[in-house]
Protein backbone atom coordinates (compact mmCIF):
# COMPACT_ATOMS: atom_id res chain seq x y z
CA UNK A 1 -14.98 -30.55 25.41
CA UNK A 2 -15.55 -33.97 26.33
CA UNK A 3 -14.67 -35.67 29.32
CA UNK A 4 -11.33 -37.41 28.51
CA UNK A 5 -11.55 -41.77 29.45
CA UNK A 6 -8.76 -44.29 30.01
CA UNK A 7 -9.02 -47.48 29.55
CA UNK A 8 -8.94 -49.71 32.67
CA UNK A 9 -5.29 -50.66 34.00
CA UNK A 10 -5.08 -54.59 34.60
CA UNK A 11 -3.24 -55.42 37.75
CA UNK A 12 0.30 -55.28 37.83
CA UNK A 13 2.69 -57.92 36.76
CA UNK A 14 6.34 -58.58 37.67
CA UNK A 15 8.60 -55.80 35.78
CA UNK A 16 10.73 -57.18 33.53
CA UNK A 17 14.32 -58.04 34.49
CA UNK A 18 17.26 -55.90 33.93
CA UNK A 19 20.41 -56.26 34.44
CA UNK A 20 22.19 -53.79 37.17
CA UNK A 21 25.18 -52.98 38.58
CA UNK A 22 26.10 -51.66 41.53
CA UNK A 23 29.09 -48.95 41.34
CA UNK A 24 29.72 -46.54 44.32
CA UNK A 25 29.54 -42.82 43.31
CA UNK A 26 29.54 -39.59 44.74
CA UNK A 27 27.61 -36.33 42.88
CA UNK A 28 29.25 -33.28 42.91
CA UNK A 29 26.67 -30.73 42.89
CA UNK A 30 27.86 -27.57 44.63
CA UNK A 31 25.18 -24.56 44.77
CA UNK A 32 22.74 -26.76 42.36
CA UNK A 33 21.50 -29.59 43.87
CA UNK A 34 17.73 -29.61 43.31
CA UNK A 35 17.79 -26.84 41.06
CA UNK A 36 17.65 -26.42 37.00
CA UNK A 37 21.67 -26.51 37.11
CA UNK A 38 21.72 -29.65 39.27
CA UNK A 39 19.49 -32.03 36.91
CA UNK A 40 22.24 -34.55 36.32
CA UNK A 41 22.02 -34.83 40.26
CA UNK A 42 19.03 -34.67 40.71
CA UNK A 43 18.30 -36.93 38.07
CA UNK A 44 21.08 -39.92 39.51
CA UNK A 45 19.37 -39.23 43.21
CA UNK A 46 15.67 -40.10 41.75
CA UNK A 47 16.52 -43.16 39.88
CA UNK A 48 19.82 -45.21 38.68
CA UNK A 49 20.20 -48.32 37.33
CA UNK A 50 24.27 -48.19 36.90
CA UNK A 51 25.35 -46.32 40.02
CA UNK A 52 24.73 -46.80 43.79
CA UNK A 53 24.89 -42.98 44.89
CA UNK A 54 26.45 -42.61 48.36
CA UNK A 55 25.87 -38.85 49.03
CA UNK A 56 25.70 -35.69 47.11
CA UNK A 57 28.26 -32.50 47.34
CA UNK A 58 26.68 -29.14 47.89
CA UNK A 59 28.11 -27.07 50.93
CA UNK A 60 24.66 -24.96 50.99
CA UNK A 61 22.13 -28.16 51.42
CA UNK A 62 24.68 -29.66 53.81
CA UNK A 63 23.18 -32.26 56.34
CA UNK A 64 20.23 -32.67 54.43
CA UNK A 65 18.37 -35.89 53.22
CA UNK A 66 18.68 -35.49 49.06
CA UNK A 67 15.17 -37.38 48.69
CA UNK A 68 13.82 -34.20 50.89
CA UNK A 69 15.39 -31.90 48.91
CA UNK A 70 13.85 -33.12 45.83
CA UNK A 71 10.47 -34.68 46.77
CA UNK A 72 9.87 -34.59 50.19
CA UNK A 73 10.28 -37.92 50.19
CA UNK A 74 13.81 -39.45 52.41
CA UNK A 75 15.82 -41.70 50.52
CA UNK A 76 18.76 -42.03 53.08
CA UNK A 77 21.72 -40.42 50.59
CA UNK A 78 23.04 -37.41 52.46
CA UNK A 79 24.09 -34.14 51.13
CA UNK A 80 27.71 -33.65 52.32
CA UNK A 81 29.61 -29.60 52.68
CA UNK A 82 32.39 -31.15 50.61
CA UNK A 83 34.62 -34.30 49.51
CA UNK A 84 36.47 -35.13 52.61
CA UNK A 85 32.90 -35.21 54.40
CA UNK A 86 31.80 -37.21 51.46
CA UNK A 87 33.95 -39.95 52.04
CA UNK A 88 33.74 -39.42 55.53
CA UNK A 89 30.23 -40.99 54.95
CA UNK A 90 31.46 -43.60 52.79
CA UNK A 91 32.44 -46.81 54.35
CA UNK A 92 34.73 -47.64 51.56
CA UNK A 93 36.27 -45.43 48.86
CA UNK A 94 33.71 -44.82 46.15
CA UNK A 95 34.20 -46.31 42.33
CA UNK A 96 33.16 -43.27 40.96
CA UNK A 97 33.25 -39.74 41.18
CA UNK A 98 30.19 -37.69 38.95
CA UNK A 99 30.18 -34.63 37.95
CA UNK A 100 26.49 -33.70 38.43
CA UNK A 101 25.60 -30.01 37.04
CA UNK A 102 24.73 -28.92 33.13
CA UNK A 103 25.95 -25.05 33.52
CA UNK A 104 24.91 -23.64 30.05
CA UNK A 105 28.63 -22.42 29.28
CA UNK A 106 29.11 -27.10 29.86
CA UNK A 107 32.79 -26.03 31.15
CA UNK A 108 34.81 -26.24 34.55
CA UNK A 109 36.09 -23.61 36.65
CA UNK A 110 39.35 -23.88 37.80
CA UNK A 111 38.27 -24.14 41.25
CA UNK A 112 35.99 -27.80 39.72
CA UNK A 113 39.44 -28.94 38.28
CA UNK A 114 40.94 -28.78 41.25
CA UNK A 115 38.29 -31.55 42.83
CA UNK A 116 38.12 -33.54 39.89
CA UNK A 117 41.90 -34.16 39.92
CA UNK A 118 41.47 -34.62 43.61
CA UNK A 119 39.03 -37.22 43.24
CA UNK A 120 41.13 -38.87 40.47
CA UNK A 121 44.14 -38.63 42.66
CA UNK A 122 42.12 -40.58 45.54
CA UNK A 123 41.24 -43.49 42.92
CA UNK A 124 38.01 -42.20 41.90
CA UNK A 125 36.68 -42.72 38.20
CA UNK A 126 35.41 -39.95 36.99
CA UNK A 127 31.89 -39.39 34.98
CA UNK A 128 32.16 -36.19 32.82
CA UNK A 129 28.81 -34.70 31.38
CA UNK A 130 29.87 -31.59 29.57
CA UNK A 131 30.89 -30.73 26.44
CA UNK A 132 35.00 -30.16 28.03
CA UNK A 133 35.90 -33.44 27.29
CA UNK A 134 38.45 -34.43 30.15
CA UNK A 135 39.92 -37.41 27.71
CA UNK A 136 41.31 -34.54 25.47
CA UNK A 137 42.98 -32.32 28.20
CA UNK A 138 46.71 -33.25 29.10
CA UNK A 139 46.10 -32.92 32.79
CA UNK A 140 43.34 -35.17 33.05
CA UNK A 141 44.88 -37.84 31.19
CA UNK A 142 48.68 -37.76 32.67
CA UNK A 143 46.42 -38.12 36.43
CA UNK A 144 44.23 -40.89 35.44
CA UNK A 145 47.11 -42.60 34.15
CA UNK A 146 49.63 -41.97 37.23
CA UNK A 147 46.30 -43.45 39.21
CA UNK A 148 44.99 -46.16 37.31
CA UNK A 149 41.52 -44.53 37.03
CA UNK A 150 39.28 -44.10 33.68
CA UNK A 151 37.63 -40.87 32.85
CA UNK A 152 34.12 -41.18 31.06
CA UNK A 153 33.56 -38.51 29.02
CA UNK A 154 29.83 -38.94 28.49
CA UNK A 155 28.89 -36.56 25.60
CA UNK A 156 32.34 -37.35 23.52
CA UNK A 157 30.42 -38.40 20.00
CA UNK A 158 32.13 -41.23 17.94
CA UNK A 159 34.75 -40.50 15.43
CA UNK A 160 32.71 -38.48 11.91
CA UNK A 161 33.33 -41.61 9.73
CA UNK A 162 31.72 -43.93 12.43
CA UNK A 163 28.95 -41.48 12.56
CA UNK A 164 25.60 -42.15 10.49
CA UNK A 165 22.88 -39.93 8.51
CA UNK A 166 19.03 -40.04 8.11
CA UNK A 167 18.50 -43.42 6.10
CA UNK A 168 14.87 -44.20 6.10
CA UNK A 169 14.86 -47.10 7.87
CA UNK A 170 12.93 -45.94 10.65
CA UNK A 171 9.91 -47.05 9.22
CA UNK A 172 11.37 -51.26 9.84
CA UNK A 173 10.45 -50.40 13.31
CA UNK A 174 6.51 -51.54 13.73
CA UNK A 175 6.36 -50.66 17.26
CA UNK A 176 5.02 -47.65 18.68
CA UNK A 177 7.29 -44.46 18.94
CA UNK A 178 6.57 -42.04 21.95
CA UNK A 179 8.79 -39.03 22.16
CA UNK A 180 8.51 -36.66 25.47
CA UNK A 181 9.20 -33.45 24.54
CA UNK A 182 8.93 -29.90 26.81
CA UNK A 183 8.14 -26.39 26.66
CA UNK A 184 11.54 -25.83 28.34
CA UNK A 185 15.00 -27.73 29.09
CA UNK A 186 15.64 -28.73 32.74
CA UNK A 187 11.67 -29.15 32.83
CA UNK A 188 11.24 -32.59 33.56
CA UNK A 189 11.09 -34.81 30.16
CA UNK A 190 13.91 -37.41 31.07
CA UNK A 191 12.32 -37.78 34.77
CA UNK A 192 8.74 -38.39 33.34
CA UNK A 193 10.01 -40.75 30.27
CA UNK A 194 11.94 -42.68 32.89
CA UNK A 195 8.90 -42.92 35.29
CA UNK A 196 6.39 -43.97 31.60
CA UNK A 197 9.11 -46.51 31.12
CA UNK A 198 9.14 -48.52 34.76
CA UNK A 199 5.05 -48.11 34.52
CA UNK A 200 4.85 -50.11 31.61
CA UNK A 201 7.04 -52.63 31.88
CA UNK A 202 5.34 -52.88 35.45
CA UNK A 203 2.30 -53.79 33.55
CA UNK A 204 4.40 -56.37 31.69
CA UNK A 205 4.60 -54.34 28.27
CA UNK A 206 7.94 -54.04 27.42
CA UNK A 207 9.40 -50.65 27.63
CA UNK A 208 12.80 -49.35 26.36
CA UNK A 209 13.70 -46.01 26.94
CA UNK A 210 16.09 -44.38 24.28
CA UNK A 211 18.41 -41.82 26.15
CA UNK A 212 19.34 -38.60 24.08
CA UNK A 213 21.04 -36.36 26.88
CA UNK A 214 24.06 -37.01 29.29
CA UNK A 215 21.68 -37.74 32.77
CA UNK A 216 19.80 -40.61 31.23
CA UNK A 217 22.69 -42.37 29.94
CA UNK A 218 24.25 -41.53 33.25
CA UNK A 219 21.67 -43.69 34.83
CA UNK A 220 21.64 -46.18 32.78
CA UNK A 221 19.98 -46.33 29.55
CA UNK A 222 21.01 -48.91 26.68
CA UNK A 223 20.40 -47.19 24.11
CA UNK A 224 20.55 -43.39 22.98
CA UNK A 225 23.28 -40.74 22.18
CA UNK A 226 24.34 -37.35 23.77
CA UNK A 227 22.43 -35.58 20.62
CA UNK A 228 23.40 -32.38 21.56
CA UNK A 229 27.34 -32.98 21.00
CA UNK A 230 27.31 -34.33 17.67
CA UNK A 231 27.53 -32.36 14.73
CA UNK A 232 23.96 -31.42 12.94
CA UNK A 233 24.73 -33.13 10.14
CA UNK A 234 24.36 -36.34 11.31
CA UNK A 235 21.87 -35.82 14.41
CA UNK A 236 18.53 -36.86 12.85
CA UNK A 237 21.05 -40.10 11.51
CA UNK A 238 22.16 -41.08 14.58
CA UNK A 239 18.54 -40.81 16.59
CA UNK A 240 17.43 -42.92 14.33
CA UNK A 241 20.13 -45.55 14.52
CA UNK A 242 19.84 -45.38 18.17
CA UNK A 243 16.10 -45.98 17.95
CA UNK A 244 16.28 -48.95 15.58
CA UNK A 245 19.42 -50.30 17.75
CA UNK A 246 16.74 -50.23 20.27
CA UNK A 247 13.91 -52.02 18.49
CA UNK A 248 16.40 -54.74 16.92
CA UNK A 249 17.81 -55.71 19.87
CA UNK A 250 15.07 -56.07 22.54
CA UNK A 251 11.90 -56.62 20.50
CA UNK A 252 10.27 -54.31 22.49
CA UNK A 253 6.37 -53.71 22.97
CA UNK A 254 6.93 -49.38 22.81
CA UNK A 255 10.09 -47.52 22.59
CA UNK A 256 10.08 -44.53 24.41
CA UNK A 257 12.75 -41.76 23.42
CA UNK A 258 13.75 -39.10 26.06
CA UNK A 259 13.80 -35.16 24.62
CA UNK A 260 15.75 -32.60 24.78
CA UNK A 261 15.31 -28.82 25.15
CA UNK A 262 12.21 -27.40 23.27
CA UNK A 263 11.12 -27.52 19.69
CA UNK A 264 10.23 -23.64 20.45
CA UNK A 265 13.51 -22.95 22.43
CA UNK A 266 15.89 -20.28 20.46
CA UNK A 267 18.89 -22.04 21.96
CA UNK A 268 18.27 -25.84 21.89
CA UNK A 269 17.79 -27.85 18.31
CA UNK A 270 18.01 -31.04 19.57
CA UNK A 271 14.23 -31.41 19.99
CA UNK A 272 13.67 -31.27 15.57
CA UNK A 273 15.98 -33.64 15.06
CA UNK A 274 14.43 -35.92 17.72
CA UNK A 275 11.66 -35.30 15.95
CA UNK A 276 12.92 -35.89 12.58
CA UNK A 277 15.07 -39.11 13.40
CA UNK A 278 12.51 -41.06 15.43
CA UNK A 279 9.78 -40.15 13.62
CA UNK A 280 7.87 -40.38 16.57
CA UNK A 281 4.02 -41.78 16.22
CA UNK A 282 2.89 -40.03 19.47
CA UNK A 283 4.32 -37.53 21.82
CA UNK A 284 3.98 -36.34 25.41
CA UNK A 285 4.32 -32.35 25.81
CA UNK A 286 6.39 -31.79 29.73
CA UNK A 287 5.13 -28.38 30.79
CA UNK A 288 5.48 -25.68 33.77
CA UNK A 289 2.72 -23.98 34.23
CA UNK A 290 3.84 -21.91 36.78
CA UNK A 291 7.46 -21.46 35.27
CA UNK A 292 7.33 -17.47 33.84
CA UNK A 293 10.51 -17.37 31.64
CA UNK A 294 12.82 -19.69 30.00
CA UNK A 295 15.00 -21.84 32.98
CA UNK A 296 18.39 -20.20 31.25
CA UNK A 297 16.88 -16.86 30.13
CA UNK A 298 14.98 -14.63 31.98
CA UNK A 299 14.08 -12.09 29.52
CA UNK A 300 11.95 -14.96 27.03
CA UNK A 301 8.83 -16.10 28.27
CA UNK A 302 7.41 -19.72 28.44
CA UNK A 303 5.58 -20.80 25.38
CA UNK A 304 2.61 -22.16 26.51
CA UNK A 305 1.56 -25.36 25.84
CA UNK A 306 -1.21 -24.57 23.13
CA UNK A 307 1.39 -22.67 20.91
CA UNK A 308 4.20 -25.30 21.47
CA UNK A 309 1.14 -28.45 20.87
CA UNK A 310 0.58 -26.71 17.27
CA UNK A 311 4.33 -26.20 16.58
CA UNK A 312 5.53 -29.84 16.99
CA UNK A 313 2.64 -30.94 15.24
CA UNK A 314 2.84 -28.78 12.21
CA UNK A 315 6.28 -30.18 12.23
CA UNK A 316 6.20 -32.87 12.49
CA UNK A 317 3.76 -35.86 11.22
CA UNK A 318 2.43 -36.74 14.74
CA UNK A 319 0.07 -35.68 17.67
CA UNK A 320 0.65 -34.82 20.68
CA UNK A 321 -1.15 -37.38 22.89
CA UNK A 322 -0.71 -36.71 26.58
CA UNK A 323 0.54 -33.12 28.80
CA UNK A 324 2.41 -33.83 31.58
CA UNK A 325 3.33 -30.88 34.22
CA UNK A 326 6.09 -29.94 36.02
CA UNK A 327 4.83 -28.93 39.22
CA UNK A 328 7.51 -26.36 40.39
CA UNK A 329 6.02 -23.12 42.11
CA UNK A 330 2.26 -24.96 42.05
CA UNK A 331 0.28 -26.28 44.89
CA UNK A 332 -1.08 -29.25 44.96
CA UNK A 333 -4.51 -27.55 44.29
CA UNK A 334 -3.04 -25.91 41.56
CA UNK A 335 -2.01 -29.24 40.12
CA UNK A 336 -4.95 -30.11 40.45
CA UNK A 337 -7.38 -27.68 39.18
CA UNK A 338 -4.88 -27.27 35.74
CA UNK A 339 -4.93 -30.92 35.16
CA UNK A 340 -8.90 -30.75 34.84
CA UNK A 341 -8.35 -27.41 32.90
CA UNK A 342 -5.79 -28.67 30.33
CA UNK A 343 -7.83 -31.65 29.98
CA UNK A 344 -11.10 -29.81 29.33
CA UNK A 345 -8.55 -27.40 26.72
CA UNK A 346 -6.82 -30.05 24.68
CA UNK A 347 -9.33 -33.45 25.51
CA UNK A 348 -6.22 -35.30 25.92
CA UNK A 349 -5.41 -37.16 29.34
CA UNK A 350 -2.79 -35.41 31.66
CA UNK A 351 -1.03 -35.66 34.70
CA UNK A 352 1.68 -34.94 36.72
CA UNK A 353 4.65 -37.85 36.76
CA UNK A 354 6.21 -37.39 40.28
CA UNK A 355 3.04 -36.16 42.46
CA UNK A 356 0.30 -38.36 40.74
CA UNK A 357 0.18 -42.50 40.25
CA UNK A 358 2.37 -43.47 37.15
CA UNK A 359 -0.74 -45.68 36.30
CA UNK A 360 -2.21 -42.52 34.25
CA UNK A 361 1.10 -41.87 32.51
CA UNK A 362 0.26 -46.00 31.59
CA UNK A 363 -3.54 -44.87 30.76
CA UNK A 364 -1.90 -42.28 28.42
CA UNK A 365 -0.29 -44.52 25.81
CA UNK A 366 -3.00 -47.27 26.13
CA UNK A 367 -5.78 -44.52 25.33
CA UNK A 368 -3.35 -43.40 22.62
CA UNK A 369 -2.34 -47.22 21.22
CA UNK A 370 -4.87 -49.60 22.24
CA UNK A 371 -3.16 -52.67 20.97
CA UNK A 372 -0.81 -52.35 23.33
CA UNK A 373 -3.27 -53.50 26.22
CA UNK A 374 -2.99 -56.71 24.76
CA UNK A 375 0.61 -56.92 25.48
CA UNK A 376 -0.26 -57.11 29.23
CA UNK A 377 0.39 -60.48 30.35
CA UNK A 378 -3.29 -62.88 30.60
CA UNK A 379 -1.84 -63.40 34.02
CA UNK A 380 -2.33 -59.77 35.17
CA UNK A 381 -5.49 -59.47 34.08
């Protein structure tokens, strides 16, 4: 195969603005934090535009930086044993109150309740990303109430008749479409889209990332839907409202949409009708190499990234333009030696988001749409 070559990366220009805000919250993570479980968490701890995390909850990481825990890398937000030592470390009661796990049964124990109402009870808000929808459950509501507190059910889908279906009209929107899809869920396809999405607006080409899952909308997307609580027939619909929302809005250079699950995965959908309702002119395949079985089922192997390449592009009308890896259980070595491997394999650029410079995630979609170099300000270059 030939050797794979970017094009050259201008110097960097001022990002572009966004607005932020600066809410207090706490993560309840308990037994998950840095693990498949924990990705809302983990997700909040790596990058937020809406919340200012204060600490995370997890009684077996306790006293630990959560930046180490993830990365390696300190970031100053401690891991606390539990919510009195959480606000113990707080120099002012936090806003917010988040519940940071994705069990796959996306329900509470009766021992969570009990903290939730706690929190509420304090004068916490309280951000809800599973499918029990605290707005609907008498207990929740009565204690909000009593405490003047609002409950944010993330996932809770608009009423059916506000809901829309597949029109079409996802071919209005002339700029480029990058979807990053996985072999796996919990694999790392929010964190790299989120990571593509600061790199090019670094670089002065506008960026908008289109959130599909309860984490990125968590941190702050604009744009996107909880696709995976919303009833089928409207999914590919609603993707592709959320997309053109996206494009109408903000005029943006590249619209990047965030995926979910696995187009392979027996248990997750929500990748097809990505697929389907963004229509997607490029996408970037998140894989774990060194990840044996399915994150939520140990008895199904990983796909590997050949088979999973030739399933979203049979269906689908795309190509799959860049691999991205999830380095879990992988030296850096390793990282190494399969990024020249899968490169030599597929002759298409990859590249690991979190342990290698997000300039070749930004080499990726310029190799893959040229014109978009020219959206990089004269200044920069």
């Amino acid at each position: 195969m030939p050797v794979v070559t970017f094009p050259k990366i201008k110097s960097k220009s001022q990002p572009h603005d966004r607005p932020r805000q600066h809410k207090t919250a706490i993560i309840y993570c308990e037994e998950n934090f840095g693990r498949v479980d924990g990705k809302t968490a983990n997700g909040l701890i790596r990058y937020s535009e809406k919340y200012k995390i204060l600490s995370v909850i997890d009684s077996q990481k306790t006293g630990l930086d959560s930046g180490m825990v993830l990365d390696d890398i300190p970031n100053n937000i401690p891991v606390c044993r539990d919510l009195n030592e959480a606000l113990e470390n707080a120099d002012d009661m936090p806003d917010t109150f988040i519940y940071g796990m994705a069990p796959l049964s996306g329900m509470l124990s009766e021992h969570e309740r009990g903290i939730m109402l706690e929190a509420i009870n304090l004068g916490m808000n309280i951000v809800n990303g599973l499918h029990e929808f605290l707005n609907d459950d008498p207990e929740f509501v009565a204690a909000s109430a009593a405490n003047n507190v609002t409950i944010l059910d993330i996932r809770k889908p608009h009423a059916k008749k506000d809901l829309k279906v597949f029109s079409g009209r996802i071919k209005e929107v002339t700029c480029p479409r990058i979807a990053v899809l996985g072999t796996d869920g919990a694999i790392g396809k929010r964190t790299t889209a989120t990571i593509l999405t600061k790199a090019l607006n670094d670089q002065g080409i506008k960026a908008v990332m289109v959130g599909t899952g309860q984490t990125g909308l968590m941190q702050g997307a604009r744009h996107g839907i909880a696709i995976d609580a919303i009833a089928p027939q409207f999914c590919s619909g609603e993707m592709e409202a959320a997309v053109i929302e996206a494009f109408e809005e903000e005029s943006p250079d590249v619209i990047i949409i965030e995926g979910q699950g696995a187009l392979s995965h027996p248990a997750y959908l929500t990748s097809a009708y990505i697929l389907r309702g963004s229509c997607p002119d490029g996408v970037i395949l998140q894989h774990a190499p060194g990840r044996t079985n399915l994150s939520d089922y140990p008895d199904i192997p990983m796909p590997s990234a050949t088979s999973e390449i030739n399933l979203i592009e049979t269906f689908s009308d795309t190509k799959v333009i860049g691999l991205t890896l999830n380095h879990e259980n992988m030296t850096d070595d390793e990282i190494s030696t399969t990024i020249t491997r899968y490169e030599d394999t597929f002759d298409i650029p990859v590249t690991d988001a979190l342990t290698r410079s997000p300039d070749h995630l930004v080499e990726m979609a310029l190799l893959a749409f040229p014109a978009l170099d020219r959206k990089i300000p004269a200044a920069a270059e």
